[in-house]
Protein backbone atom coordinates (compact mmCIF):
# COMPACT_ATOMS: atom_id res chain seq x y z
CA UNK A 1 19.97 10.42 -12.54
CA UNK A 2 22.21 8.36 -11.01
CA UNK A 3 24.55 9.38 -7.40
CA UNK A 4 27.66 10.80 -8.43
CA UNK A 5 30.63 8.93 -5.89
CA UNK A 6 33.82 11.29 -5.68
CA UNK A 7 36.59 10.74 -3.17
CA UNK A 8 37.90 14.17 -2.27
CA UNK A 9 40.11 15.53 0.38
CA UNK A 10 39.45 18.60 2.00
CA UNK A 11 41.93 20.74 4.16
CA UNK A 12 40.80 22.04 7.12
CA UNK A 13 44.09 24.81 7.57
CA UNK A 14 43.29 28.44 7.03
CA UNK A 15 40.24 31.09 8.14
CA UNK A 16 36.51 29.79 8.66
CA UNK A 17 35.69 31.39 4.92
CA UNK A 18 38.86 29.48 3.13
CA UNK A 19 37.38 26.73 4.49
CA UNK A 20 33.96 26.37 3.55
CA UNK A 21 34.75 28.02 0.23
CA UNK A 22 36.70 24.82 -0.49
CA UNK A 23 33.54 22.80 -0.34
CA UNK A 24 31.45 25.26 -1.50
CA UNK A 25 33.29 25.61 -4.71
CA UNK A 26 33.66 21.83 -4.96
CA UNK A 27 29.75 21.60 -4.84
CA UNK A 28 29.55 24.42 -7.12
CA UNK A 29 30.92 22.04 -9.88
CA UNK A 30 27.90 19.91 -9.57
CA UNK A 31 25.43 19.52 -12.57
CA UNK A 32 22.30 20.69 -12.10
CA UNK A 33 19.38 18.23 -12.35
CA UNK A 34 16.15 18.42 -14.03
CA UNK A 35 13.78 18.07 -11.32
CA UNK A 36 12.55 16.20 -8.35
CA UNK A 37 13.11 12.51 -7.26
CA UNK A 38 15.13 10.77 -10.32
CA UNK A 39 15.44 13.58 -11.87
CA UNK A 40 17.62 15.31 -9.27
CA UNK A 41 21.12 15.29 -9.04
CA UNK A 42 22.85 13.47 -5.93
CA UNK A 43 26.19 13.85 -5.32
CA UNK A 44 28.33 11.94 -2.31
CA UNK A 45 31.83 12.64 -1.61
CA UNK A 46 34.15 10.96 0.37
CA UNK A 47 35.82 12.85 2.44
CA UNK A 48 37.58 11.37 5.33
CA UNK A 49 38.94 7.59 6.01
CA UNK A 50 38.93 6.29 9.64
CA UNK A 51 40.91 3.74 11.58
CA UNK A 52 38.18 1.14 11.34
CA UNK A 53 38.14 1.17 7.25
CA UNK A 54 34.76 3.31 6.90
CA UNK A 55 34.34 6.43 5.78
CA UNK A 56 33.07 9.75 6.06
CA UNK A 57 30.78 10.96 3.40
CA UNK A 58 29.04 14.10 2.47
CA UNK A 59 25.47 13.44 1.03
CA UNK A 60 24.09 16.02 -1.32
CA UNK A 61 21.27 17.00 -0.91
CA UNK A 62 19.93 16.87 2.22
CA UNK A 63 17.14 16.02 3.62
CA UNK A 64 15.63 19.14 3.85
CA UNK A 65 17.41 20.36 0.09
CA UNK A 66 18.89 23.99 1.52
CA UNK A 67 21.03 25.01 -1.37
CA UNK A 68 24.64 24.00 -0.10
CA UNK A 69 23.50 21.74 2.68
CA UNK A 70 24.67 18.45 3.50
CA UNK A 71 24.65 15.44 5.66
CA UNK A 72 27.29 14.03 7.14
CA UNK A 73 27.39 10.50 7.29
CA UNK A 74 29.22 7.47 8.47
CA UNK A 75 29.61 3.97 6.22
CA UNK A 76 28.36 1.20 8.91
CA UNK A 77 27.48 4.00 11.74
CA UNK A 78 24.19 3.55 13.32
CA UNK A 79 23.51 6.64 15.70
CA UNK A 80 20.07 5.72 16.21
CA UNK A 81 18.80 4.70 20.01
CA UNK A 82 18.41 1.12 20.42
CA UNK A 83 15.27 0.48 19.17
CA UNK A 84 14.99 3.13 16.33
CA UNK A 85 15.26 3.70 13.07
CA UNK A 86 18.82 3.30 11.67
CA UNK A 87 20.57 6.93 11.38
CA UNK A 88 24.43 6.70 9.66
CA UNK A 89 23.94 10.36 10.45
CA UNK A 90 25.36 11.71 13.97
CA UNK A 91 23.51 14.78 15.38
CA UNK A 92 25.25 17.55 17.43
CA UNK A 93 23.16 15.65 20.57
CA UNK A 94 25.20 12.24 19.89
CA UNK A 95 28.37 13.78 19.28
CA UNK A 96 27.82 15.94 22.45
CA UNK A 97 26.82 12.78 24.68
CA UNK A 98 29.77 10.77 23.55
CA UNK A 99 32.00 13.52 24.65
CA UNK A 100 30.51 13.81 27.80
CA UNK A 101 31.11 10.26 28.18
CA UNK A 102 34.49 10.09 27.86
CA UNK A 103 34.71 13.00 29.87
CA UNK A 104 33.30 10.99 32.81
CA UNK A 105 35.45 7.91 32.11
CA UNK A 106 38.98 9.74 31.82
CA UNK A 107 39.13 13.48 32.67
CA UNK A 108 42.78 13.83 31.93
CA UNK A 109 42.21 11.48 28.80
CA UNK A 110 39.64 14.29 27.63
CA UNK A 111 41.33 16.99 28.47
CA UNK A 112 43.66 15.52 25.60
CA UNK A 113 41.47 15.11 23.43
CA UNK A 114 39.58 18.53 23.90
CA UNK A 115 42.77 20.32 23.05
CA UNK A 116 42.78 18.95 19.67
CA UNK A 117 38.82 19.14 18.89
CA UNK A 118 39.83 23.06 19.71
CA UNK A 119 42.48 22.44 16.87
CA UNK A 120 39.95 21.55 14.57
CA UNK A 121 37.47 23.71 15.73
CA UNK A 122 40.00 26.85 15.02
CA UNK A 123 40.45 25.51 10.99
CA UNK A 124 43.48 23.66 12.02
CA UNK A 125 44.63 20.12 10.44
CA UNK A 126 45.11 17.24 12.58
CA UNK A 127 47.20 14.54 11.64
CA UNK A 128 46.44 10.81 13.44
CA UNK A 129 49.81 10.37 14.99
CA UNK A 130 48.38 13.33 17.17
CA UNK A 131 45.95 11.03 18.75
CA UNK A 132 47.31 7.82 18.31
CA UNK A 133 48.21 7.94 21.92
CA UNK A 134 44.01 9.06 23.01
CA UNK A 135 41.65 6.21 23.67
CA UNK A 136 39.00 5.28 25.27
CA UNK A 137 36.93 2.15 26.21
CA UNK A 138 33.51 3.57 25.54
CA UNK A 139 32.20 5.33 22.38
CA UNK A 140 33.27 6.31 19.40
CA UNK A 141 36.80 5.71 18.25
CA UNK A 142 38.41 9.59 18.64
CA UNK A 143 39.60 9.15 15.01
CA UNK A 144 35.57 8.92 14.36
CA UNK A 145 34.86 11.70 16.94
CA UNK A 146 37.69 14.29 15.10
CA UNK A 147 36.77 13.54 11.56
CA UNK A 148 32.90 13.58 12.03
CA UNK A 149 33.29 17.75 13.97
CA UNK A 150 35.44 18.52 11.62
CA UNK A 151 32.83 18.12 8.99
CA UNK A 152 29.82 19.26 11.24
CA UNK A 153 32.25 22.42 11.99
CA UNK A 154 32.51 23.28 8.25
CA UNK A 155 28.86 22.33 7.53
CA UNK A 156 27.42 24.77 9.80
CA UNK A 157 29.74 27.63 8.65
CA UNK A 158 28.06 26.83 5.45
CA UNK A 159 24.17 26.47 6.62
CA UNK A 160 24.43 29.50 8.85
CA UNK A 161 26.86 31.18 6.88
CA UNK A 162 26.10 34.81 8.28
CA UNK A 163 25.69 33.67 11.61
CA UNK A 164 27.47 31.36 14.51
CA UNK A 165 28.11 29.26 11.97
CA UNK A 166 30.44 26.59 13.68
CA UNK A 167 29.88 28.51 17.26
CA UNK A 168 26.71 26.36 17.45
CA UNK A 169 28.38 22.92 17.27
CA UNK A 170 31.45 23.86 19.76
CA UNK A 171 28.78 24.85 22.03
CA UNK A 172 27.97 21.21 22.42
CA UNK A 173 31.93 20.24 23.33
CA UNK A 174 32.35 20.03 27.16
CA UNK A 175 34.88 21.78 28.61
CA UNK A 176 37.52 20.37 30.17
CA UNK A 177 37.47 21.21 33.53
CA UNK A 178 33.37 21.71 34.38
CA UNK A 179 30.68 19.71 34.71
């Protein structure tokens, strides 16, 4: 079978359960396949557009083929150490260092820019103009950095959906004002 490509847009506005019931009812939709390998069906949906002209994509399945599970992945990322095998994939350890990074660089920048990850983090929209202003020399664009939790957020309410769900990702966020 061949990968389905859908461009979708998702709102991130309303309770933790509105929210992943978006995406879980938009991967509900999907036809089933009729086995493994080829014969499985492979969905990825487009979900986000960033300032450099990639996107953010949803890959279905995932690698380890949990029922609703999904990666979330970059067009022309490479999260990988120097050195290693390519990864268009962040995990919550490279999103984490990042943000510590530009913690260290510009406290009062951060500071900024943790107010609105809590935006996101709390199901709330953000619109670009609200960062527009938020930069920083090193790391990932915060466009990249807002777009990416968003979906790591919403994909962790759905893996652990009767648990910390998103708790586990904010846990990687530095605060503001500690070390």
């Amino acid at each position: 079978m061949a990968t389905n490509n859908l461009t979708v847009t998702f709102s991130n506005e309303g309770t933790r359960n509105e929210v992943r019931m978006r995406v879980v009812n938009a991967f509900s939709k999907e036809d089933p396949g009729e086995g493994n390998g080829d014969k499985s069906s492979r969905y990825i949906y487009y979900v986000e557009n960033l300032s450099s002209g990639d996107r953010v994509y949803l890959q279905r399945p995932a690698n380890l083929h949990n029922g609703f599970d999904f990666l979330v992945c970059v067009e022309n990322a490479n999260y990988a150490p120097q050195g290693k095998r390519k990864r268009n994939y962040p995990k919550h350890e490279d999103i984490a260092s990042d943000l510590k990074n530009k913690k260290q660089e510009n406290p009062e920048m951060y500071a900024r820019l943790y107010v609105l990850i809590k935006k996101v983090f709390e199901c709330h929209d953000v619109a670009d103009e609200e960062f527009d202003s938020i930069s920083f020399s090193n790391g990932l664009p915060v466009d990249h950095v807002l777009k990416v939790l968003k979906w790591l957020f919403i994909e962790q309410d759905i893996r652990y959906w009767n648990y910390s769900g998103r708790n586990m990702t904010w846990n990687v966020v530095p605060e503001p004002n500690k070390e």
